[in-house]
C-alpha atoms as a PDB file:
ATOM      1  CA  UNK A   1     171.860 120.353  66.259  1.00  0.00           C
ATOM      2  CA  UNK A   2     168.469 120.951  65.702  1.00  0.00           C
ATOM      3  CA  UNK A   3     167.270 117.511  66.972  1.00  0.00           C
ATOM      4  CA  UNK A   4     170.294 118.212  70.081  1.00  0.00           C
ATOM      5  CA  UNK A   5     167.556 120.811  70.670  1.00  0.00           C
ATOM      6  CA  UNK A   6     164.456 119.230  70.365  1.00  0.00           C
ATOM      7  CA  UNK A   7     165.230 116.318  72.243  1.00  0.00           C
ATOM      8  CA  UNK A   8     166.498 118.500  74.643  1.00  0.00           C
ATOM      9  CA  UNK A   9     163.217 121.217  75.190  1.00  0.00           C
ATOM     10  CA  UNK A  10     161.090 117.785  75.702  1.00  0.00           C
ATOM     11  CA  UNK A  11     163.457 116.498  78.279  1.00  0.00           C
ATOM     12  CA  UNK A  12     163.091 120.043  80.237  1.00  0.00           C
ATOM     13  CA  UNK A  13     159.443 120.465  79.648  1.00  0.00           C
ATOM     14  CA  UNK A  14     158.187 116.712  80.127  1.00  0.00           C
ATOM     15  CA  UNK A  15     159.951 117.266  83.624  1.00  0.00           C
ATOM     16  CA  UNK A  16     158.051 120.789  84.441  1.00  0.00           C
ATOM     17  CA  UNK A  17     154.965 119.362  83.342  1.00  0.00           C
ATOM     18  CA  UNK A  18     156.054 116.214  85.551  1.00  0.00           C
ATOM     19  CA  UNK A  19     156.898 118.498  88.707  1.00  0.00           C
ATOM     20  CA  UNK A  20     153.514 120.044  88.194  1.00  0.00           C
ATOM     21  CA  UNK A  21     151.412 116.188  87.739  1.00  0.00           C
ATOM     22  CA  UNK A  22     153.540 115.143  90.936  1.00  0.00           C
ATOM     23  CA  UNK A  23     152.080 117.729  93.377  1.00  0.00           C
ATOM     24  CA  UNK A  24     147.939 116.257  92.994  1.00  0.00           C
ATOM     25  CA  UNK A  25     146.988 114.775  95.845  1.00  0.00           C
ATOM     26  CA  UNK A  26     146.538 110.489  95.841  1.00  0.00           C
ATOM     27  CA  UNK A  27     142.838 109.447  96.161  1.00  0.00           C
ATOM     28  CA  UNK A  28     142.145 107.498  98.339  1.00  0.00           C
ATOM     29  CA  UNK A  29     139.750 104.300  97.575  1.00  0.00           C
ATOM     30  CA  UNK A  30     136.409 103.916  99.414  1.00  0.00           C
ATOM     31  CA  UNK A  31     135.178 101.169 101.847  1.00  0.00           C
ATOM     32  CA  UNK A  32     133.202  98.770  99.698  1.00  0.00           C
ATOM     33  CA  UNK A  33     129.946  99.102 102.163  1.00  0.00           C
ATOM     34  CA  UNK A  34     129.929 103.151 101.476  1.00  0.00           C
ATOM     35  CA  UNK A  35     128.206 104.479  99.100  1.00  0.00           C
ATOM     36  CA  UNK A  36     130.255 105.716  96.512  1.00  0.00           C
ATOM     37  CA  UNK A  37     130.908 109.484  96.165  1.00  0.00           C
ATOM     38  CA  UNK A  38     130.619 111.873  93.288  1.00  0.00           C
ATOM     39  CA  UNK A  39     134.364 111.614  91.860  1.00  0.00           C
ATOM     40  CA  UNK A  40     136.051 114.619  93.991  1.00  0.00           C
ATOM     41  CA  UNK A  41     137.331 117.703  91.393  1.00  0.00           C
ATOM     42  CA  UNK A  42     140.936 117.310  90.447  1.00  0.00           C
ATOM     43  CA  UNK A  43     143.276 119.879  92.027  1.00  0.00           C
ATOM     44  CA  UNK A  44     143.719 122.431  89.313  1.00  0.00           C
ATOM     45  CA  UNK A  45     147.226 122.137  87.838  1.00  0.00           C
ATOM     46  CA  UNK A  46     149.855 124.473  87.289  1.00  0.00           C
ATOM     47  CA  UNK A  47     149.445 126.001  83.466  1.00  0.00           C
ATOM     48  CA  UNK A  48     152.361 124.669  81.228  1.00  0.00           C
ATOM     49  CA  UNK A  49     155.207 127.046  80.769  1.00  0.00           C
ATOM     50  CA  UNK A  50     156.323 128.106  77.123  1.00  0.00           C
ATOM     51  CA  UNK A  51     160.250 128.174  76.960  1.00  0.00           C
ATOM     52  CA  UNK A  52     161.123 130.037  73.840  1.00  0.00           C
ATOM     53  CA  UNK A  53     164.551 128.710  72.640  1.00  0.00           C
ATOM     54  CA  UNK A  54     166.413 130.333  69.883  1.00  0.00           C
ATOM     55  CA  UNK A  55     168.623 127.240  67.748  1.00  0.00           C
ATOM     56  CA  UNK A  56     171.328 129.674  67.290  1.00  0.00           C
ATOM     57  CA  UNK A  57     173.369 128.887  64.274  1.00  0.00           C
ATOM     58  CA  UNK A  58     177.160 129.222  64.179  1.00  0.00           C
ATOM     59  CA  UNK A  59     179.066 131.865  62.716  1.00  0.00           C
ATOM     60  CA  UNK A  60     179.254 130.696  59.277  1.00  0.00           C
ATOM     61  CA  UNK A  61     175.490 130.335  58.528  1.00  0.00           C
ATOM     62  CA  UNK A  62     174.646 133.315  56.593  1.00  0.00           C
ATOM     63  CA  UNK A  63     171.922 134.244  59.002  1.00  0.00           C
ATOM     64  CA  UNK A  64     174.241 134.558  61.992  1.00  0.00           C
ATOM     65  CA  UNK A  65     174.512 138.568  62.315  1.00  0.00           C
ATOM     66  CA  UNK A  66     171.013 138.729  61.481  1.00  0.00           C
ATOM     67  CA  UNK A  67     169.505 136.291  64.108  1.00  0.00           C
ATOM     68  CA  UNK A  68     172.647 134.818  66.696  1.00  0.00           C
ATOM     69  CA  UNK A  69     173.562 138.229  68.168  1.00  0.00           C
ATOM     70  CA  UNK A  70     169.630 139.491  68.255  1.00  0.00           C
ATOM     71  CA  UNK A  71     168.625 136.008  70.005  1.00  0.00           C
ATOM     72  CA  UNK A  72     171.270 136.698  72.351  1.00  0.00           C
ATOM     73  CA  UNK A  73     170.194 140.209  72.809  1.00  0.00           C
ATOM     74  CA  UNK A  74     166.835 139.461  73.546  1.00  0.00           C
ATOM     75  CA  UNK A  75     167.373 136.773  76.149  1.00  0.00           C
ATOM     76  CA  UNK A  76     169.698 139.227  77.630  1.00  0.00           C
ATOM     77  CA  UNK A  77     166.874 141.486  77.857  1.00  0.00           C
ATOM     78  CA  UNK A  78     164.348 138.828  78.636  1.00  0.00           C
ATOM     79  CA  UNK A  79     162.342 138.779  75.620  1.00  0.00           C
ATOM     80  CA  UNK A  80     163.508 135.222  74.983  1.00  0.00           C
ATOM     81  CA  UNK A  81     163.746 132.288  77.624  1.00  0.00           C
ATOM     82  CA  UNK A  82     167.026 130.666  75.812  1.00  0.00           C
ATOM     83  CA  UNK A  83     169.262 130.451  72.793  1.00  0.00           C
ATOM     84  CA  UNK A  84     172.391 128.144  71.834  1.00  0.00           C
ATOM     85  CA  UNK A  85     174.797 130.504  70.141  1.00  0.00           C
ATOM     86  CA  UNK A  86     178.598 130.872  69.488  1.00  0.00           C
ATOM     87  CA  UNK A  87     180.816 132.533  72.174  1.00  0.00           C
ATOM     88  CA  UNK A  88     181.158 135.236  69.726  1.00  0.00           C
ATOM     89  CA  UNK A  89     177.940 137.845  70.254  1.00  0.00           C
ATOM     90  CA  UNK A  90     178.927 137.370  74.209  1.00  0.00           C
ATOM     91  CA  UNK A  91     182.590 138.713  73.938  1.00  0.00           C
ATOM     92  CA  UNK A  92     181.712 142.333  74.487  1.00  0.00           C
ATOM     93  CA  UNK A  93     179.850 141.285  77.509  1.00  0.00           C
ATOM     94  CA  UNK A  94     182.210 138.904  78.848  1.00  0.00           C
ATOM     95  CA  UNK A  95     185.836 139.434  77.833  1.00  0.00           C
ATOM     96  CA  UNK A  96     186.888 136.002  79.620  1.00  0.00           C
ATOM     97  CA  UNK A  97     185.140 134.354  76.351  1.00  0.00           C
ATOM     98  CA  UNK A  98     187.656 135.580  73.729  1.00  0.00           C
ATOM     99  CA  UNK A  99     190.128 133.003  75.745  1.00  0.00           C
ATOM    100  CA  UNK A 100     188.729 130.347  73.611  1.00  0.00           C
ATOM    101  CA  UNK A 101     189.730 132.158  70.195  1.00  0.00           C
ATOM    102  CA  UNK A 102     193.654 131.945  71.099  1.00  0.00           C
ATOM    103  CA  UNK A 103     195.188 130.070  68.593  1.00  0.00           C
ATOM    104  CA  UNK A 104     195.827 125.925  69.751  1.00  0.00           C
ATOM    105  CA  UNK A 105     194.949 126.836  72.850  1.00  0.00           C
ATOM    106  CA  UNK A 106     192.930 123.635  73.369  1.00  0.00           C
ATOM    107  CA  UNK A 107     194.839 120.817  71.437  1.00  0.00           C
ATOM    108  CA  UNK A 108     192.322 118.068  71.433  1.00  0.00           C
ATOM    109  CA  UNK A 109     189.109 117.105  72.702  1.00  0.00           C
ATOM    110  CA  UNK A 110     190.339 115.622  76.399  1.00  0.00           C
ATOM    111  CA  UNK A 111     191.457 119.260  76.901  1.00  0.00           C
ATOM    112  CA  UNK A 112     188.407 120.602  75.472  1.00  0.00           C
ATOM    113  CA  UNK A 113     186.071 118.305  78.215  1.00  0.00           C
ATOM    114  CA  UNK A 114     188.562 119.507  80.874  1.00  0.00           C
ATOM    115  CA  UNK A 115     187.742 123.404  80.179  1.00  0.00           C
ATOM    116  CA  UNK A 116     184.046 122.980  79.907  1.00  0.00           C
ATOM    117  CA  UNK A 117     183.597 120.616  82.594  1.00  0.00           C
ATOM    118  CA  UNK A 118     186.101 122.217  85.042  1.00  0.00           C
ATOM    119  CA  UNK A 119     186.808 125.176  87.016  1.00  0.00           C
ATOM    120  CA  UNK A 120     187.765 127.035  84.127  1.00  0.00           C
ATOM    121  CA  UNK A 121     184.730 126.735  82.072  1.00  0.00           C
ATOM    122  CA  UNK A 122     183.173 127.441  85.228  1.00  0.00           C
ATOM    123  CA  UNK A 123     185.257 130.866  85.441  1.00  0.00           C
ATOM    124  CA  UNK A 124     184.437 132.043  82.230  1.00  0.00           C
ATOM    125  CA  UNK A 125     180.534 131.176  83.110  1.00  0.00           C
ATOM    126  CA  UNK A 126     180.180 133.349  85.992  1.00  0.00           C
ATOM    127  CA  UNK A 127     181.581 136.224  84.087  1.00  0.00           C
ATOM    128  CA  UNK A 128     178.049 136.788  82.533  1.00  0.00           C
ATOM    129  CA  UNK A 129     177.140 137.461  86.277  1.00  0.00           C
ATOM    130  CA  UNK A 130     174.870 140.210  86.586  1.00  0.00           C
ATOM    131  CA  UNK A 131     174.519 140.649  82.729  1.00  0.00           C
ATOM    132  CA  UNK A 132     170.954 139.235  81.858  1.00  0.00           C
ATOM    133  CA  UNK A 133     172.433 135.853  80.747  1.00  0.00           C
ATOM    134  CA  UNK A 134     173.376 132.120  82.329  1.00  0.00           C
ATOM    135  CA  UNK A 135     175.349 129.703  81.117  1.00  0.00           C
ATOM    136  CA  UNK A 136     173.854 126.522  81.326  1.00  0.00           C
ATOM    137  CA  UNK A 137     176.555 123.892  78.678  1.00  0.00           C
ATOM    138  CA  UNK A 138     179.083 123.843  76.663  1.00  0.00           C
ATOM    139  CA  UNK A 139     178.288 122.572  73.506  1.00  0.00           C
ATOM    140  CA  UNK A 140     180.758 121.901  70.417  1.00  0.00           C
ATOM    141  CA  UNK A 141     181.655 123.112  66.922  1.00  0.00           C
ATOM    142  CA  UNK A 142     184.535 121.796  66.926  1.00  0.00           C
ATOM    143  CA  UNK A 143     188.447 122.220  65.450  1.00  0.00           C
ATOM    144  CA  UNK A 144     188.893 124.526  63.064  1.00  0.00           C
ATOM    145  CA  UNK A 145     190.303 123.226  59.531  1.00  0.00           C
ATOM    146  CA  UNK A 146     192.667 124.340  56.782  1.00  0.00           C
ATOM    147  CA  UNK A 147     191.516 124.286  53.290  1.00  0.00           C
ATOM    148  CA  UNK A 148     192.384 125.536  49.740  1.00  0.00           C
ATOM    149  CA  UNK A 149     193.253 124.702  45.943  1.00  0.00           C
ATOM    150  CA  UNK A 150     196.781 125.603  46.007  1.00  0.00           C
ATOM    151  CA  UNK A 151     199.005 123.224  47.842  1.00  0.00           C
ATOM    152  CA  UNK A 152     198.970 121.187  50.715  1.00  0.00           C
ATOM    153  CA  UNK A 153     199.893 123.171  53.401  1.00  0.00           C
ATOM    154  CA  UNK A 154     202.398 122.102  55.943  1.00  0.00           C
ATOM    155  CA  UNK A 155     204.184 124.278  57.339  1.00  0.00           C
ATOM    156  CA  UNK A 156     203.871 128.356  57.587  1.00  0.00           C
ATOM    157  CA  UNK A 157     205.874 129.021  55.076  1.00  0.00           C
ATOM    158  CA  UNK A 158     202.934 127.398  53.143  1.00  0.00           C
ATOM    159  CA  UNK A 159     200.141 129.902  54.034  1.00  0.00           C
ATOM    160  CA  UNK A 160     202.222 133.401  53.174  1.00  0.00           C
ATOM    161  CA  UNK A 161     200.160 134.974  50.671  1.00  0.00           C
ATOM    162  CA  UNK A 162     197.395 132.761  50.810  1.00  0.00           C
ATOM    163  CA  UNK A 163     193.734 134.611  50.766  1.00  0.00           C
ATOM    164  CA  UNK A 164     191.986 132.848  53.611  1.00  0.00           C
ATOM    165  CA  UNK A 165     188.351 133.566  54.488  1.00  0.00           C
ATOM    166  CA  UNK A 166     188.034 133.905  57.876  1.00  0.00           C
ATOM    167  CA  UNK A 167     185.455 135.059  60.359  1.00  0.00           C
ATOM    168  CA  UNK A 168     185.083 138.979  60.877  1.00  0.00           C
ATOM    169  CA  UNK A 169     187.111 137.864  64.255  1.00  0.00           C
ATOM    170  CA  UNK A 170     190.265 140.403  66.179  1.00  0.00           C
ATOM    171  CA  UNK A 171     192.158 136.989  67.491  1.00  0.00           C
ATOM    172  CA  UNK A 172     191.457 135.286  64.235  1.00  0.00           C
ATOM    173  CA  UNK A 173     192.354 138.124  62.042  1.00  0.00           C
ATOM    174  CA  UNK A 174     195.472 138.468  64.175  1.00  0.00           C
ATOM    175  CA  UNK A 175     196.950 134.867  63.900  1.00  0.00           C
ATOM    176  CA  UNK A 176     196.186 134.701  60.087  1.00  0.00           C
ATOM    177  CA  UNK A 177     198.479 137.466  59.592  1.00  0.00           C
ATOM    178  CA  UNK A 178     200.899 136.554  62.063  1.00  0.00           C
ATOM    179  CA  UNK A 179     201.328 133.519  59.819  1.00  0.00           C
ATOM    180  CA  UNK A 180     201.790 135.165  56.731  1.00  0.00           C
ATOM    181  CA  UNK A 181     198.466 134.912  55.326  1.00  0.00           C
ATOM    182  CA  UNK A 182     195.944 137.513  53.692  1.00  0.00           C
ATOM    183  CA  UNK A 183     192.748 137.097  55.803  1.00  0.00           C
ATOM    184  CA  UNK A 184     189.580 138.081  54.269  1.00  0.00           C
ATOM    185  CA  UNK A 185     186.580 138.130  56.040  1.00  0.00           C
ATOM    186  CA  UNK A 186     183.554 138.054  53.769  1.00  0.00           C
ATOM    187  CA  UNK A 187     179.789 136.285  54.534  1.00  0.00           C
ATOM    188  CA  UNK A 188     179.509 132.713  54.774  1.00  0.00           C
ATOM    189  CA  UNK A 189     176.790 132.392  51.480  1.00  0.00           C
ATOM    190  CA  UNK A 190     179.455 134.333  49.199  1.00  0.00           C
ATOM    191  CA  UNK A 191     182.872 131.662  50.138  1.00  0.00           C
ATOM    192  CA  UNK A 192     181.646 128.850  47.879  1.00  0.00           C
ATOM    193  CA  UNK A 193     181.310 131.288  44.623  1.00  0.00           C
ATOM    194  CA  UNK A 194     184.628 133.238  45.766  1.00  0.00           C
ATOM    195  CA  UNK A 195     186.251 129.633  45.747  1.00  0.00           C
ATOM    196  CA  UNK A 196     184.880 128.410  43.012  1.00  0.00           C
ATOM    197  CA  UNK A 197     185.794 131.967  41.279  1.00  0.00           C
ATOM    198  CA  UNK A 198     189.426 132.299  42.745  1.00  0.00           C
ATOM    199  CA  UNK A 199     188.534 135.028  44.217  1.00  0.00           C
ATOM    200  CA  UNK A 200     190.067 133.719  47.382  1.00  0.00           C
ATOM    201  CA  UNK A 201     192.178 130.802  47.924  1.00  0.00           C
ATOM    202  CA  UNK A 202     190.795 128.859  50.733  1.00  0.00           C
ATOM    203  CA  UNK A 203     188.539 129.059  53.923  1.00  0.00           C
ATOM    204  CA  UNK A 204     188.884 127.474  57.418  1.00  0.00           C
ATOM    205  CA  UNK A 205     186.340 125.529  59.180  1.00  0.00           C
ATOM    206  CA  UNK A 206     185.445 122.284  60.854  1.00  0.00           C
ATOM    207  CA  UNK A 207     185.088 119.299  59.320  1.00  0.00           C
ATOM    208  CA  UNK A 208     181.488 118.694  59.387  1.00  0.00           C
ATOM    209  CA  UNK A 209     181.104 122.110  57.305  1.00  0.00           C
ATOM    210  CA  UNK A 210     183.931 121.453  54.774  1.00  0.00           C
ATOM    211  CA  UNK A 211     182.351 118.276  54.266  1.00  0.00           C
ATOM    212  CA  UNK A 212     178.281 119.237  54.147  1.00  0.00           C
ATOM    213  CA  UNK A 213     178.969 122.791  51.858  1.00  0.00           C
ATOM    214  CA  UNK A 214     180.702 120.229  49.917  1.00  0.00           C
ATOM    215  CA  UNK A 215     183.431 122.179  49.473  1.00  0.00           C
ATOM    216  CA  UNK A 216     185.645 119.657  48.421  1.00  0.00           C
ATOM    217  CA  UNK A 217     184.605 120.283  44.842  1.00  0.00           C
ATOM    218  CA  UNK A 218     186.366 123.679  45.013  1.00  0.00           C
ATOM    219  CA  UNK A 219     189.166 122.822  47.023  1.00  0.00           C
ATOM    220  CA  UNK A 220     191.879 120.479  46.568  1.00  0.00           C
ATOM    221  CA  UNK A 221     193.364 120.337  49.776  1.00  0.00           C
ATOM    222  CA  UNK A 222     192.699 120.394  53.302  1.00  0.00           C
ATOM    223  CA  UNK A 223     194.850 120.548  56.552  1.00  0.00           C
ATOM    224  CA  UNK A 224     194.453 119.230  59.833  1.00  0.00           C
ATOM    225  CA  UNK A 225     195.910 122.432  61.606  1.00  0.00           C
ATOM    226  CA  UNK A 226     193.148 122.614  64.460  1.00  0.00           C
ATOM    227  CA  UNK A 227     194.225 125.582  65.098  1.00  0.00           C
ATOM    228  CA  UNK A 228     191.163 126.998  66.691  1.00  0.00           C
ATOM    229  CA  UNK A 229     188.445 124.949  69.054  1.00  0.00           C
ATOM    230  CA  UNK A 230     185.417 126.830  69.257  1.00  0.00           C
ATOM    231  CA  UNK A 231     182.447 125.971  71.604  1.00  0.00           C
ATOM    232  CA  UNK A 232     178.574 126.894  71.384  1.00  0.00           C
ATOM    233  CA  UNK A 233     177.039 127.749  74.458  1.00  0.00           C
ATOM    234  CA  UNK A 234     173.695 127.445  75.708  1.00  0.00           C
ATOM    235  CA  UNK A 235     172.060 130.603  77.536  1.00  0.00           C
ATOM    236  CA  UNK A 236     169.519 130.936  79.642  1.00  0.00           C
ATOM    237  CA  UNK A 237     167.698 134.407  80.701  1.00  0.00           C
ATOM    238  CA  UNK A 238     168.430 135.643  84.384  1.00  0.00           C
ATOM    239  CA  UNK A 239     164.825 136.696  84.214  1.00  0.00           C
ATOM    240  CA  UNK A 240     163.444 133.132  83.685  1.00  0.00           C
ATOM    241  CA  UNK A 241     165.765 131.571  85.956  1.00  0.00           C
ATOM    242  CA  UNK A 242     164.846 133.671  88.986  1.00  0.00           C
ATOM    243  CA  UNK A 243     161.165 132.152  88.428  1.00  0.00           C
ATOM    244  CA  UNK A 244     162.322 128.469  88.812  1.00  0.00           C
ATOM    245  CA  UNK A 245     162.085 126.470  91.935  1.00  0.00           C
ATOM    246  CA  UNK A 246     165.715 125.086  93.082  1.00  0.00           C
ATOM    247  CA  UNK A 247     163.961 121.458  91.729  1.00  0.00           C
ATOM    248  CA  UNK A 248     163.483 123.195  88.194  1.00  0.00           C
ATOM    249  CA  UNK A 249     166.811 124.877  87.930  1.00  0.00           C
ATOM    250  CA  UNK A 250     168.122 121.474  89.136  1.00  0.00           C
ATOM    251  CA  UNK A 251     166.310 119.563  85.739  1.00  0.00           C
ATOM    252  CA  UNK A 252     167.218 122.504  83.754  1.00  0.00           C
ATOM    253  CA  UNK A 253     171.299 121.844  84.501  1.00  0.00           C
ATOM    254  CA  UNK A 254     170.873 118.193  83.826  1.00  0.00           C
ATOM    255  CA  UNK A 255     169.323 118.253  80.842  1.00  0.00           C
ATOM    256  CA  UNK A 256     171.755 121.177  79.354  1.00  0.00           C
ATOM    257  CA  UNK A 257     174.861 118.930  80.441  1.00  0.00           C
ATOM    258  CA  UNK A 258     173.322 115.547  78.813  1.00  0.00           C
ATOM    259  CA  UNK A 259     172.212 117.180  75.823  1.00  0.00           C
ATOM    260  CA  UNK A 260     175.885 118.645  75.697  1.00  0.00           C
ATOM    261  CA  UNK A 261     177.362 115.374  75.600  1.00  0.00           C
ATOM    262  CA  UNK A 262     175.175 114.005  73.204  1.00  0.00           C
ATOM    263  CA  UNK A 263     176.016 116.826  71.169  1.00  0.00           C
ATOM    264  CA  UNK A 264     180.005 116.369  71.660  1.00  0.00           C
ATOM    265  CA  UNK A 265     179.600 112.909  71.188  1.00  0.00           C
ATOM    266  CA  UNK A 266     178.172 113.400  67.374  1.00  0.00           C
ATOM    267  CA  UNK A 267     180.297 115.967  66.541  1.00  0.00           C
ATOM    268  CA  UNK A 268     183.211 114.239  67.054  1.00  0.00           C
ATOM    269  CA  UNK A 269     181.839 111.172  65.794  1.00  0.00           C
ATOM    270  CA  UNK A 270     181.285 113.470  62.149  1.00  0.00           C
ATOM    271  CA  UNK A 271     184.477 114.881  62.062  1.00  0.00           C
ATOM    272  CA  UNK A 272     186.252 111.495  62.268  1.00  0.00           C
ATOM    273  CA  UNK A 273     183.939 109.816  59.531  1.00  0.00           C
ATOM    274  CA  UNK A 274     183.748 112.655  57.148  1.00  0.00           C
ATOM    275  CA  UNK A 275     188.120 112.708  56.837  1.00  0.00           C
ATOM    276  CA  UNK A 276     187.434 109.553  55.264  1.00  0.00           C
ATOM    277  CA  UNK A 277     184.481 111.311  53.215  1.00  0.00           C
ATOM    278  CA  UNK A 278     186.681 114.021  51.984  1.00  0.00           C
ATOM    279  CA  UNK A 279     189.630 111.782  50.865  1.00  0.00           C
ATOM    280  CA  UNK A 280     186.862 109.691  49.054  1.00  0.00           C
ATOM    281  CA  UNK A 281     185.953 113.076  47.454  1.00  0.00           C
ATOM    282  CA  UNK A 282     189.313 113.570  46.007  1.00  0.00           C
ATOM    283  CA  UNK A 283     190.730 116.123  48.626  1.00  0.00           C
ATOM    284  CA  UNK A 284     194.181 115.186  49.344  1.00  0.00           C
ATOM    285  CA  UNK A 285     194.407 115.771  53.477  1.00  0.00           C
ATOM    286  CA  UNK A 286     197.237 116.456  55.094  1.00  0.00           C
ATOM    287  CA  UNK A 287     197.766 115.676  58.563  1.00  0.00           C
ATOM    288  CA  UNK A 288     200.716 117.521  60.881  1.00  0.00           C
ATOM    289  CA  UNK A 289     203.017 115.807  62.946  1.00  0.00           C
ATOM    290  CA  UNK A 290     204.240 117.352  66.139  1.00  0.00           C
ATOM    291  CA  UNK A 291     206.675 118.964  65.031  1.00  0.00           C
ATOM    292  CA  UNK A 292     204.978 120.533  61.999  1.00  0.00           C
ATOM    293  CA  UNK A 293     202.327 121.516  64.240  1.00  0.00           C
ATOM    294  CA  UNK A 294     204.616 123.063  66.777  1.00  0.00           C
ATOM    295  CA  UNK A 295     205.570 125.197  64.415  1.00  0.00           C
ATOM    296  CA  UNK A 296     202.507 126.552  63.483  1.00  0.00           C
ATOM    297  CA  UNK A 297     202.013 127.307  67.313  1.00  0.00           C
ATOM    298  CA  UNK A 298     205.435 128.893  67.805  1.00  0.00           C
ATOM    299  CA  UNK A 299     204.563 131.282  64.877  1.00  0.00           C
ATOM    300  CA  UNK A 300     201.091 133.004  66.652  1.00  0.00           C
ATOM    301  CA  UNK A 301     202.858 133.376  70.217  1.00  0.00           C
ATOM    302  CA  UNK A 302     202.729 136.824  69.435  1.00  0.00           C
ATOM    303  CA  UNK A 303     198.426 137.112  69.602  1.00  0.00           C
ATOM    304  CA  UNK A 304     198.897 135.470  72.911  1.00  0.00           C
ATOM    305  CA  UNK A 305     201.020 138.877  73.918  1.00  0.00           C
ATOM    306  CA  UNK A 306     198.384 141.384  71.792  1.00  0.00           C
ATOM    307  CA  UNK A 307     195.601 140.271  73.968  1.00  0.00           C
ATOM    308  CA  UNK A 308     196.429 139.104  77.027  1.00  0.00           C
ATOM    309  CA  UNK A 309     195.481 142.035  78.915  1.00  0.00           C
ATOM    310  CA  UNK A 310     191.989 142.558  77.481  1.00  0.00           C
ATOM    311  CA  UNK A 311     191.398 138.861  78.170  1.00  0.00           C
ATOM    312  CA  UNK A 312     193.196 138.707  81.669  1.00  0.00           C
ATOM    313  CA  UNK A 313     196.510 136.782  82.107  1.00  0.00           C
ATOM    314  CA  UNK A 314     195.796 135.260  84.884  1.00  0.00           C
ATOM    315  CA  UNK A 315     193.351 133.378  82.962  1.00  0.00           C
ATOM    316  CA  UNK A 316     194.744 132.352  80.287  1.00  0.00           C
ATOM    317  CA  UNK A 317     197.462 131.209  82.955  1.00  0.00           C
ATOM    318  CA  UNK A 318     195.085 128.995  84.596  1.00  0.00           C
ATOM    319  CA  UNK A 319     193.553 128.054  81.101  1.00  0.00           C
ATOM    320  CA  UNK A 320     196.933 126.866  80.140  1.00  0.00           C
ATOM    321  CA  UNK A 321     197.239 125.287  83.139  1.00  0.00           C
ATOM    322  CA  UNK A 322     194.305 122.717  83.102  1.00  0.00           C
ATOM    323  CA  UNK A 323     194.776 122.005  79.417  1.00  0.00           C
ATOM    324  CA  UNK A 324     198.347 120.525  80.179  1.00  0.00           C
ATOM    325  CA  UNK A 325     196.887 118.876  83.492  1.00  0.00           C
ATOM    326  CA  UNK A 326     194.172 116.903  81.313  1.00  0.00           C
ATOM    327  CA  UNK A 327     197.122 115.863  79.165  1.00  0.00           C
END
């Protein structure tokens, strides 16, 4: 992500430094018979333009309450240009965001592209309207992953009375019970000890973080359940974006969206090689047919009802909608 990042900020910058190079004037050669002139001043150019950018981590690093939600504070308040961050810190703001959280609401990655990429993702962007923030891309964390050292879980009858960490999350909370789990929120540096320990039974994340916390040497199992799809999103300050020049703003948007799918691209690219990791590891991993998976999603229809109206049913309507029009 970091790199994402980086390769990004030189895209942006190289092109406002570029903008700046392109407005000198051309010289023009002399006459060979004229004397030549003293070499004429160049034009004084535009000063380079710091963009502070905050590499927000996701909400398992152990510094996320400490440094995602102030990052997105401060460009909020202008005190930062930009940060890449999880939906969650923006939820109070913007409601429209917790539509994302609903349990297998986006079923795979087609869907996924479709959201971000379509009017709907578009939706949910202009809710930040008049709030200190833009939405520039949709990045990727990714599908959400069962794991723990009990059984291989297949069904929900499998997860009652499992202790699941989970993020400190209302929807998330609220479908972990609904399936008969125990969800226990606790921070991300303490889950590896509290597995190791028994202290809790499992976690859930995406593949790329089962795999690098190495977490298959606590857990014995893991379970393709997907049952969450969460995005990063990258921000950009109202306050700096009311000082570009419609040529800037148009870089800025281009970059965002090819660094986007650059970083969708790896992702997914990760989570496919590092199944194959795990089972090399010794986790067994269990993957859900249709109707095992329907099941799971028939048993947290009741979140959908607890928060539809502080999300907005229309738009989880037209959510549901475009996911089974990209199918």
């Amino acid at each position: 992500m970091k790199r994402l990042l980086a390769i990004l900020l030189v895209v942006m910058m190289a092109a406002v430094l570029l903008t700046g190079c392109l407005s000198s004037n051309p010289t023009v050669a002399p006459a060979p018979e004229v004397k030549k002139e003293e070499p004429k001043a160049e034009a004084p150019k535009e000063p380079a333009k710091i963009i502070k950018i905050s590499n927000g981590v996701n909400e398992q690093h152990p510094a996320y309450i400490g440094c995602d939600v102030k990052a997105t504070q401060d460009v909020r308040m202008g005190n930062l240009e930009m940060v890449v961050t999880s939906a969650s810190p923006i939820t109070g703001l913007a409601s429209a965001f917790m539509a994302f959280d609903l349990p297998f609401i986006i079923p795979n990655e087609k869907a996924a592209d479709a959201i971000f990429d379509g009017p709907v993702g578009k939706k949910i962007a202009s809710s930040l309207e008049g709030k200190g923030l833009r939405l520039l891309a949709y990045y990727e964390n990714g599908f959400r992953q069962l794991t723990n050292s009990k059984l291989a879980v297949k069904s929900p009858a499998d997860v009652k009375g499992l202790k699941i960490r989970t993020m400190e999350n209302p929807i998330h909370l609220a479908a972990w019970k609904a399936l008969g789990a125990n969800p226990t929120p606790m921070p991300f540096s303490e889950v590896f000890t509290a597995m190791q320990q028994h202290t809790i039974d499992g976690q859930e994340n995406p593949i790329p973080t089962i795999y690098l916390q190495k977490f298959f040497e606590v857990q014995k199992h893991v379970s393709l359940t997907g049952h969450v799809y969460g995005p990063h999103i990258m921000l950009i300050s109202d306050q700096l974006w009311a000082e570009l020049s419609a040529d800037d703003k148009k870089i800025f948007e281009e970059a965002a969206y090819e660094s986007a799918l650059l970083n969708r691209k790896t992702n997914r690219e990760m989570s496919r090689d590092y199944i194959a990791e795990l089972k090399k590891a010794g986790m067994e991993v269990t993957e859900l047919s249709p109707e095992q998976q329907k099941a799971f999603q028939d048993a947290v229809q009741p979140v959908y009802t607890e928060f539809q109206d502080k999300i907005g049913k229309d738009l989880i309507d037209e959510f549901m909608a475009a996911v089974k029009a990209a199918q």
